[in-house]
PDB file of N, CA and C in Angstrom:
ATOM      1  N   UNK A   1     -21.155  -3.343  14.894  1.00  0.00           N
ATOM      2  CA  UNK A   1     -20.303  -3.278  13.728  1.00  0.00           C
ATOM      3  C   UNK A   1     -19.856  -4.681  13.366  1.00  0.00           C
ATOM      4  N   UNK A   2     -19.576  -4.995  11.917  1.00  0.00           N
ATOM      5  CA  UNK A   2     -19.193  -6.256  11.504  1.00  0.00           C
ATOM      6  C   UNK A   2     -17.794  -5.823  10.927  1.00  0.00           C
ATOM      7  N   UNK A   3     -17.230  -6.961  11.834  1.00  0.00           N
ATOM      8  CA  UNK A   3     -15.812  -7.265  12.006  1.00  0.00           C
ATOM      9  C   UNK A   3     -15.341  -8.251  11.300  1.00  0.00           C
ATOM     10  N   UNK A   4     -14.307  -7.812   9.967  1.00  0.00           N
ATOM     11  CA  UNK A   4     -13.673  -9.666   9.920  1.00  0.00           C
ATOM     12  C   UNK A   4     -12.777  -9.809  10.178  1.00  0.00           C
ATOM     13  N   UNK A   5     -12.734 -10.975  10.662  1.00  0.00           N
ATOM     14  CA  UNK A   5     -11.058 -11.264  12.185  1.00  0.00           C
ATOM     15  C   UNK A   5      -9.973 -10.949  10.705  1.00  0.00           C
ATOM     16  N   UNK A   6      -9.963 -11.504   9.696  1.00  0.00           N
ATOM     17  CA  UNK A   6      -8.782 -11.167   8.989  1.00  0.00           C
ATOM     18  C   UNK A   6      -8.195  -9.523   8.808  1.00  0.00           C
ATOM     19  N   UNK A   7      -9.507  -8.978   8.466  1.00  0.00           N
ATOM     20  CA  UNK A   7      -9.265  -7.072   7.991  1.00  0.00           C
ATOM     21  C   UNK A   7      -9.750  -6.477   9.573  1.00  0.00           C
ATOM     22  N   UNK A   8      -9.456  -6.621  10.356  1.00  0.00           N
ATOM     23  CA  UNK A   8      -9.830  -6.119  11.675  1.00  0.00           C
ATOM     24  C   UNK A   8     -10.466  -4.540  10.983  1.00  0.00           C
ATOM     25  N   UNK A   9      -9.498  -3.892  11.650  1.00  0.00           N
ATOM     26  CA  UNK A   9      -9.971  -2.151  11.846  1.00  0.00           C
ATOM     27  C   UNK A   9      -9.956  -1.587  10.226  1.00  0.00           C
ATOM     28  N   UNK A  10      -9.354  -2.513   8.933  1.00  0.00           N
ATOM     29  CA  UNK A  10      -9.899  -2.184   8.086  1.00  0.00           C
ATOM     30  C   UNK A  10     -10.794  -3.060   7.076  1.00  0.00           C
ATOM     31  N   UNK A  11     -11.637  -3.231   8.236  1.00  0.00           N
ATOM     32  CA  UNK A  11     -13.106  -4.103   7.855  1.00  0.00           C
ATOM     33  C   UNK A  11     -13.823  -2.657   7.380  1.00  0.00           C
ATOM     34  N   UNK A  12     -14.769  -3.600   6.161  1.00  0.00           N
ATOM     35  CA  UNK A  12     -15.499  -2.007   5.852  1.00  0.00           C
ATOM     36  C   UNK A  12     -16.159  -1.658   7.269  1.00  0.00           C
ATOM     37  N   UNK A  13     -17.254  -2.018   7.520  1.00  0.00           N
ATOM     38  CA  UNK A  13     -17.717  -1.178   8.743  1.00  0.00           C
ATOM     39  C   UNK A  13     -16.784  -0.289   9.985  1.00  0.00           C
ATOM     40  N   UNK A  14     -15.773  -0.594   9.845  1.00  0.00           N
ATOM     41  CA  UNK A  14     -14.756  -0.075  10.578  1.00  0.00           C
ATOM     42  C   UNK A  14     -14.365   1.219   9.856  1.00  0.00           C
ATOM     43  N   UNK A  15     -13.964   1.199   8.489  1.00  0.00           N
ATOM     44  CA  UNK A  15     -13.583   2.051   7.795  1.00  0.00           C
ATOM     45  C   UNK A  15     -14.188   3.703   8.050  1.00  0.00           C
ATOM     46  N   UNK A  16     -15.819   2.803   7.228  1.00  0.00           N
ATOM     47  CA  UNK A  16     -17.291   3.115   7.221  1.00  0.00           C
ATOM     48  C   UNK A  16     -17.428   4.366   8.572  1.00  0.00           C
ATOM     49  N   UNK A  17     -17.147   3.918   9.614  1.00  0.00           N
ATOM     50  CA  UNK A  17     -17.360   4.598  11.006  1.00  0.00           C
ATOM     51  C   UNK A  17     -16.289   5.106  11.085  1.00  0.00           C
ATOM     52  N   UNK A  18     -14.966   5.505  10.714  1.00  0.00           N
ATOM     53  CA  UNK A  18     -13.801   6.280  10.615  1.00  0.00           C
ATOM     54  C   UNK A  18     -14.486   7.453   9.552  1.00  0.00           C
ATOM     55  N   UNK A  19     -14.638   7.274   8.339  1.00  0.00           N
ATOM     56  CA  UNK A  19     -15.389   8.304   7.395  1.00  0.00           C
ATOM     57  C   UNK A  19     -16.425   9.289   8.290  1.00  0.00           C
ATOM     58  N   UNK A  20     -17.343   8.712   9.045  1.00  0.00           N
ATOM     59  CA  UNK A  20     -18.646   9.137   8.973  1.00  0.00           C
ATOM     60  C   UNK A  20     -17.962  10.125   9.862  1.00  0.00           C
ATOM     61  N   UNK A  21     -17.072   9.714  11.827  1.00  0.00           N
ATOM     62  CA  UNK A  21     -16.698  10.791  12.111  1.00  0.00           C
ATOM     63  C   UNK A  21     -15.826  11.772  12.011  1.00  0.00           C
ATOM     64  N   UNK A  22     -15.313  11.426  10.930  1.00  0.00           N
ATOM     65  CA  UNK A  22     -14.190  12.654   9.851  1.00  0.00           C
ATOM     66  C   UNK A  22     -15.639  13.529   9.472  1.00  0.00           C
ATOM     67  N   UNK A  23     -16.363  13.236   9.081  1.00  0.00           N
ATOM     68  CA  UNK A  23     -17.785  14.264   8.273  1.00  0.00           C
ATOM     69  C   UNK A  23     -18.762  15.073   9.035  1.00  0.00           C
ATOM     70  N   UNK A  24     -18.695  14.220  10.541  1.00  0.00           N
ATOM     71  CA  UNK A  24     -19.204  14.935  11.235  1.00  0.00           C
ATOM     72  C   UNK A  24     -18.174  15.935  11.833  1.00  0.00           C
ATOM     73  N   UNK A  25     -16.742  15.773  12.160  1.00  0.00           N
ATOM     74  CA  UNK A  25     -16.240  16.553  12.799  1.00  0.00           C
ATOM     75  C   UNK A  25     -16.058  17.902  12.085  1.00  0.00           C
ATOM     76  N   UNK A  26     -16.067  17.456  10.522  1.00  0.00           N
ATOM     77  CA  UNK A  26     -16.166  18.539   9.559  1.00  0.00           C
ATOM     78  C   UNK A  26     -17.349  19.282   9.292  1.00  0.00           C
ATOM     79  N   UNK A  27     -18.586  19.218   9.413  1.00  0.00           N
ATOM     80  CA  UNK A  27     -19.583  19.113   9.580  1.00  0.00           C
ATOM     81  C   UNK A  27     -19.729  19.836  10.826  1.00  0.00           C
ATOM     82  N   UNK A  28     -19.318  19.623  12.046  1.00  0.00           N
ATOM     83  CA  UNK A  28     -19.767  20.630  13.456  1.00  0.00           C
ATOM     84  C   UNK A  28     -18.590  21.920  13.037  1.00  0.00           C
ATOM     85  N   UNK A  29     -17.553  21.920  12.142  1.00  0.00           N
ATOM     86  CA  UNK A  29     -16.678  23.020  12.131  1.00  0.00           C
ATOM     87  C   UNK A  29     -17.050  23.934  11.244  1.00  0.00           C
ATOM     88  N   UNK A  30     -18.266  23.267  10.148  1.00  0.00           N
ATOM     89  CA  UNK A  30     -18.698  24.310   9.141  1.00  0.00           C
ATOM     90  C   UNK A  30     -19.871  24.817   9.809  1.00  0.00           C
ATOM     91  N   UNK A  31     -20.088  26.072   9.309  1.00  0.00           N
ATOM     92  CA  UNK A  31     -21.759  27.029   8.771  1.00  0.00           C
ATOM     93  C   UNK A  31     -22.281  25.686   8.170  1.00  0.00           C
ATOM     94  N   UNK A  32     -22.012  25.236   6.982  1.00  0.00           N
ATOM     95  CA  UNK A  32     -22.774  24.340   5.828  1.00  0.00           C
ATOM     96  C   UNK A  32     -22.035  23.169   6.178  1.00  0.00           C
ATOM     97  N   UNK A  33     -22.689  22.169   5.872  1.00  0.00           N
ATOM     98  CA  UNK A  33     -21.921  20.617   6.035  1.00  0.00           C
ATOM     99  C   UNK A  33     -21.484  20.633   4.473  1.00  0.00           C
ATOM    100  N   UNK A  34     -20.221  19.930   4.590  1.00  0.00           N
ATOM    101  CA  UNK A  34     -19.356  19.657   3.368  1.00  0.00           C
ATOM    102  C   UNK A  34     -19.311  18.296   2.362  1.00  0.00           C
ATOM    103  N   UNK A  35     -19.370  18.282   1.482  1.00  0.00           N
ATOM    104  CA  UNK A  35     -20.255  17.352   0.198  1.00  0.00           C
ATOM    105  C   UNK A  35     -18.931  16.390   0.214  1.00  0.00           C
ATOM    106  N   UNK A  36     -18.848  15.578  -0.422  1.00  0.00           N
ATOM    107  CA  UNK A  36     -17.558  14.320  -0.271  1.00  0.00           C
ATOM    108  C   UNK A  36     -16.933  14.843  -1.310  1.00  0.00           C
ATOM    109  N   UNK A  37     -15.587  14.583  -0.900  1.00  0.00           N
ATOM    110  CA  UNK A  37     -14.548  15.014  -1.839  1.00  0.00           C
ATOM    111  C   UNK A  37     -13.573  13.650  -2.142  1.00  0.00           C
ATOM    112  N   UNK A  38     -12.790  13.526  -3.223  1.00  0.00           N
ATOM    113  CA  UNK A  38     -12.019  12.478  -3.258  1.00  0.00           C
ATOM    114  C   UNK A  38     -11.029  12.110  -2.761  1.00  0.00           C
ATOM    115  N   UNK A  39     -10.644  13.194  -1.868  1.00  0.00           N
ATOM    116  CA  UNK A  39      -9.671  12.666  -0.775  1.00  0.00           C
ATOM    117  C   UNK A  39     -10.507  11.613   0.207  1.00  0.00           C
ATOM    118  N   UNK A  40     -11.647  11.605   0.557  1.00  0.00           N
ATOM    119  CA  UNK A  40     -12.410  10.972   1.253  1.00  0.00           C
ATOM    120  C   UNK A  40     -12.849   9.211   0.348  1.00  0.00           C
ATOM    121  N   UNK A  41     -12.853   9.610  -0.777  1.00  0.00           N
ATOM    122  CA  UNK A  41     -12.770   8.246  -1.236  1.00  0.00           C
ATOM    123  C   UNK A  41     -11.774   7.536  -1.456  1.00  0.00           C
ATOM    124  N   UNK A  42     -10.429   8.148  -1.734  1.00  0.00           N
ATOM    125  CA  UNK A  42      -8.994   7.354  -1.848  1.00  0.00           C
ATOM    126  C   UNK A  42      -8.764   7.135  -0.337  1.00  0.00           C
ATOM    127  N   UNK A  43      -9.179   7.409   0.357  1.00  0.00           N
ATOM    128  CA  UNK A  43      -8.760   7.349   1.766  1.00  0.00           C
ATOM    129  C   UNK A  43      -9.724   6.132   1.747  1.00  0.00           C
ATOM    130  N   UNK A  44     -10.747   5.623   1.828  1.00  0.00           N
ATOM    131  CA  UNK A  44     -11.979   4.556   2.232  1.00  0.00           C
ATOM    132  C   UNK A  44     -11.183   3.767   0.954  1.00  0.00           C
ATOM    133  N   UNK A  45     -10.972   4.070   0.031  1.00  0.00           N
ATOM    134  CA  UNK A  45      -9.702   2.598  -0.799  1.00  0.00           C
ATOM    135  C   UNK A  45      -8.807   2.504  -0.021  1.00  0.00           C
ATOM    136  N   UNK A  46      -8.022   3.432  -0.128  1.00  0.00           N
ATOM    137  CA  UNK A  46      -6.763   2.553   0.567  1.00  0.00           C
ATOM    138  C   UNK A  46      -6.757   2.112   1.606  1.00  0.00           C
ATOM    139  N   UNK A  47      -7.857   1.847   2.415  1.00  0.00           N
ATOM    140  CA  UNK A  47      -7.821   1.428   3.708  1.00  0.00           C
ATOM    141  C   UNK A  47      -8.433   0.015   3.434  1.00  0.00           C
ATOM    142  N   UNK A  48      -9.401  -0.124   2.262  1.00  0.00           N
ATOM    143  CA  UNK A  48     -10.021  -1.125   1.738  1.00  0.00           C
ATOM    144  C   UNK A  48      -8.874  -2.419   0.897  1.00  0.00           C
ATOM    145  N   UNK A  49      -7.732  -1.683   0.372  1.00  0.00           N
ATOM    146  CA  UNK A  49      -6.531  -2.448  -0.295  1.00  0.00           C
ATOM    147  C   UNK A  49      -5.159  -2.829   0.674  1.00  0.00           C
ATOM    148  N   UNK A  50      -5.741  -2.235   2.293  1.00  0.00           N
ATOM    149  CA  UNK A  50      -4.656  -3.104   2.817  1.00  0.00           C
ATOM    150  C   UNK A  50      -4.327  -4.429   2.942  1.00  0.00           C
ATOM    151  N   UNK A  51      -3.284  -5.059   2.976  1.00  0.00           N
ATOM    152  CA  UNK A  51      -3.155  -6.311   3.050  1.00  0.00           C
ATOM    153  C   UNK A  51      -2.803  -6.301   4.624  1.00  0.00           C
ATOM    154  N   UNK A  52      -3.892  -7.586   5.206  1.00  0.00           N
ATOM    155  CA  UNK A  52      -3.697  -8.016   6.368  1.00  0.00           C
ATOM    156  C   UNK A  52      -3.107  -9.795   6.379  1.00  0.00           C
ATOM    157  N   UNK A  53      -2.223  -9.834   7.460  1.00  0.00           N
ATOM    158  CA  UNK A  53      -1.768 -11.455   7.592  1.00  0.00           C
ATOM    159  C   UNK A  53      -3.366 -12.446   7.998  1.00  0.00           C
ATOM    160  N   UNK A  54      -3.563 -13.066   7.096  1.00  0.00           N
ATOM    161  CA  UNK A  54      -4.788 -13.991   7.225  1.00  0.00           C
ATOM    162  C   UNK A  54      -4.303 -14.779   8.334  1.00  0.00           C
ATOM    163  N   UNK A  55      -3.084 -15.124   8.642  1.00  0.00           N
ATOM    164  CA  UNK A  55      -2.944 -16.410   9.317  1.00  0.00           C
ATOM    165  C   UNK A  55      -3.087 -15.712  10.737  1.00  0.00           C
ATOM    166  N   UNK A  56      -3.144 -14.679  11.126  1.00  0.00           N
ATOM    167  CA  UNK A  56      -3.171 -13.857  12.546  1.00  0.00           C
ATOM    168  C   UNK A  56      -3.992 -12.860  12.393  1.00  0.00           C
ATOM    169  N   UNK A  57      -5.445 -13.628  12.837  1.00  0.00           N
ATOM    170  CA  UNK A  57      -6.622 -12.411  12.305  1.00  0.00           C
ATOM    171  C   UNK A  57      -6.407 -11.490  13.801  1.00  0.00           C
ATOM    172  N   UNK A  58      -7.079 -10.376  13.785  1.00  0.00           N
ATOM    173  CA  UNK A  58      -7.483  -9.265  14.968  1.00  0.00           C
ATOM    174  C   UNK A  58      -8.185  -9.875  15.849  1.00  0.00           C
ATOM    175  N   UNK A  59      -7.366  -9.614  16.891  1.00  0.00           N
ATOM    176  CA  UNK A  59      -9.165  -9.439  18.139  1.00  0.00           C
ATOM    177  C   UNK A  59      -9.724  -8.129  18.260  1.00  0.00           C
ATOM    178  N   UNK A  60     -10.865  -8.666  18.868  1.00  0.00           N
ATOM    179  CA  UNK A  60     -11.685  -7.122  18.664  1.00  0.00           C
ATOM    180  C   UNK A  60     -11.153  -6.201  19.555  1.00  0.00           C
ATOM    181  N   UNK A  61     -10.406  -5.946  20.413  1.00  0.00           N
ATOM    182  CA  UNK A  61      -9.605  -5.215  21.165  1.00  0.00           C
ATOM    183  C   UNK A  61      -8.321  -4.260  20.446  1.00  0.00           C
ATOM    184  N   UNK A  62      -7.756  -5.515  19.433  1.00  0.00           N
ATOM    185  CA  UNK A  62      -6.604  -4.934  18.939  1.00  0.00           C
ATOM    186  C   UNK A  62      -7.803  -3.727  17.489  1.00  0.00           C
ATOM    187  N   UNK A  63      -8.481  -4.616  17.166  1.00  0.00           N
ATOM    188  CA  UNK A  63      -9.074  -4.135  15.644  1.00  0.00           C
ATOM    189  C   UNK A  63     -10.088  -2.672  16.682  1.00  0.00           C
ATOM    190  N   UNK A  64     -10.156  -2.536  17.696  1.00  0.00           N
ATOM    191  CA  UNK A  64     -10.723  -1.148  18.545  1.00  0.00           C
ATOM    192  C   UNK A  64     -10.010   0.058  18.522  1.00  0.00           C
ATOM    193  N   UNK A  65      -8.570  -0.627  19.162  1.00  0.00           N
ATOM    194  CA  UNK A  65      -7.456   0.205  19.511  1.00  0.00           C
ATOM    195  C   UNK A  65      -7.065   0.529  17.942  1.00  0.00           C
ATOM    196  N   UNK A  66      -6.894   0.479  16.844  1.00  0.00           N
ATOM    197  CA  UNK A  66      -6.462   0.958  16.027  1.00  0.00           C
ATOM    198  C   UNK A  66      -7.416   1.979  15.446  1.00  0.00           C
ATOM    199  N   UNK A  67      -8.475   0.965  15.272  1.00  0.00           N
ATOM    200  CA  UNK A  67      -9.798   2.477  14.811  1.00  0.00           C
ATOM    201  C   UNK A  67      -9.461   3.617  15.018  1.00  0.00           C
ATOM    202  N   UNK A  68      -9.730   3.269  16.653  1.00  0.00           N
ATOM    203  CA  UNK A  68      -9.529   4.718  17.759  1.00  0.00           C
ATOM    204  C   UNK A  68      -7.843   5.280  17.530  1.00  0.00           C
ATOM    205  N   UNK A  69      -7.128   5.127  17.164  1.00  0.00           N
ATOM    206  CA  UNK A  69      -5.623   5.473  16.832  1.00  0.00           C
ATOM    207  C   UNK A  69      -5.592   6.038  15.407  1.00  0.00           C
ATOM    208  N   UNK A  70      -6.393   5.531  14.755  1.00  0.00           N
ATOM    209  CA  UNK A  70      -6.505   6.265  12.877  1.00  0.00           C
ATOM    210  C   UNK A  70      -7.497   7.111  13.250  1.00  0.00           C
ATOM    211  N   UNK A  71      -8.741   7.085  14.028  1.00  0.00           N
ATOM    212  CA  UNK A  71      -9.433   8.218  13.771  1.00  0.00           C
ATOM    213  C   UNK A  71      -8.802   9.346  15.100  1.00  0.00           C
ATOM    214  N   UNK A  72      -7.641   9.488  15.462  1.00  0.00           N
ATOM    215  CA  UNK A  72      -7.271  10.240  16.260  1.00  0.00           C
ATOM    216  C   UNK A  72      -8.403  10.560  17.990  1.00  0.00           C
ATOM    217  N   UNK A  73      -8.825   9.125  18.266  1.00  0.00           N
ATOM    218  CA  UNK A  73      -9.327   9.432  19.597  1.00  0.00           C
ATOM    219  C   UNK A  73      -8.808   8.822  20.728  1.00  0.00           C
ATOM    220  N   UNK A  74      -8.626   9.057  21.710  1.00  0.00           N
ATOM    221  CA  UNK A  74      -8.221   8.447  23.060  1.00  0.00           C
ATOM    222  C   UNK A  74      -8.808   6.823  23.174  1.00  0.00           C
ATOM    223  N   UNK A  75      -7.987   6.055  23.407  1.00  0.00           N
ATOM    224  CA  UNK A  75      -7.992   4.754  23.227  1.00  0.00           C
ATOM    225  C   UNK A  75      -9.224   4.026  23.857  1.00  0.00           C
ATOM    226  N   UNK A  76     -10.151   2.950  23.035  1.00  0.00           N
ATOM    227  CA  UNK A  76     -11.408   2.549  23.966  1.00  0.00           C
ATOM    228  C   UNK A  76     -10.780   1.631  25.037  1.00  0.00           C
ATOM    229  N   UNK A  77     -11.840   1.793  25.602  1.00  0.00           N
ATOM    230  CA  UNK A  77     -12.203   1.102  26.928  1.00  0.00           C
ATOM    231  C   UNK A  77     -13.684  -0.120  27.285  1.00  0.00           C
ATOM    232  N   UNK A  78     -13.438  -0.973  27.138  1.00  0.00           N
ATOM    233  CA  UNK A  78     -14.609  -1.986  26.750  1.00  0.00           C
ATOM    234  C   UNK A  78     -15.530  -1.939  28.331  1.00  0.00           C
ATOM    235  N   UNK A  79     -16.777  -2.192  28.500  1.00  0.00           N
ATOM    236  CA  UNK A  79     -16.866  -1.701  29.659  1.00  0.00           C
ATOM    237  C   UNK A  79     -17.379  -3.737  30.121  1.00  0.00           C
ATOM    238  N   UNK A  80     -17.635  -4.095  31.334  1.00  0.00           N
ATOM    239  CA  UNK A  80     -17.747  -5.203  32.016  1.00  0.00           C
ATOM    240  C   UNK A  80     -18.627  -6.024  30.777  1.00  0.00           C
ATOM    241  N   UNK A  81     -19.249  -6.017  30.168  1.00  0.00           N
ATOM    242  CA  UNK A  81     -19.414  -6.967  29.096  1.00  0.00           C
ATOM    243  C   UNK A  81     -18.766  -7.209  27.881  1.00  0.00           C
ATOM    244  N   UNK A  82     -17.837  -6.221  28.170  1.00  0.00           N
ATOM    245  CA  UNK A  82     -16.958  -6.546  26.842  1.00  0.00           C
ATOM    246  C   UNK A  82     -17.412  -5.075  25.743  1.00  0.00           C
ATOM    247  N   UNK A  83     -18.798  -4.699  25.856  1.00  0.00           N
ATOM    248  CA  UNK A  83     -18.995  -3.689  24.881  1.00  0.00           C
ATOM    249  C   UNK A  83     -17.852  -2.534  24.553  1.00  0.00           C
ATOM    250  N   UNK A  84     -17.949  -1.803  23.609  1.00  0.00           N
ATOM    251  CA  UNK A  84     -17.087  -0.838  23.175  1.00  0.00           C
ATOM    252  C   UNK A  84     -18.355   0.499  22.774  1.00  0.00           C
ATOM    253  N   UNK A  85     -18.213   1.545  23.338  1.00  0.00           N
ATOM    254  CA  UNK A  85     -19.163   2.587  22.885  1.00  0.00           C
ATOM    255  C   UNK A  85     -18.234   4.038  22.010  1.00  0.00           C
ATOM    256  N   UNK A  86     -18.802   3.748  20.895  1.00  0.00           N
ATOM    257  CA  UNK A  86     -18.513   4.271  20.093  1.00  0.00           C
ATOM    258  C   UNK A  86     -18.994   5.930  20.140  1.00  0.00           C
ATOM    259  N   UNK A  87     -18.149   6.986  19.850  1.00  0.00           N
ATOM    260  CA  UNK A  87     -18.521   8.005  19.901  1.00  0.00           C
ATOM    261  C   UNK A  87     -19.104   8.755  18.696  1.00  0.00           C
TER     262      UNK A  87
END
């Protein structure tokens, strides 16, 4: 994922991967998978129009832990290289 130290966890690709497992989780709860609605796009704006402090960009730890805190999952855990595995 591409990270910018300024928009940490609301870097698009961050966003991007918050959406996708909102669609899948919606998606394993339907019969039919469910078509995008505009709650799903005001949600990917306003996450896109936050203002972050430029002068104190994210580390990738802090910009992890929030992902995982907006998309409601148990906090990552980077494993001995530093990686983060995304669910």
């Amino acid at each position: 994922m591409a990270v910018h130290p300024e928009y940490g966890a609301s870097s698009f690709d961050c966003l991007l991967h918050s959406l996708m497992h909102r669609k899948r989780q919606l998606a394993s709860q339907a019969l039919w998978p469910m078509g995008d609605t505009k709650g799903d796009l005001s949600t990917l704006q306003a996450g896109l129009g936050q203002e972050k402090d430029p002068a104190r960009p994210m580390s990738i730890a802090e910009c992890m832990a929030e992902l995982f805190q907006r998309d409601q999952l148990p906090p990552p855990t980077p494993d001995l290289r530093g990686a983060y595995r995304m669910p």
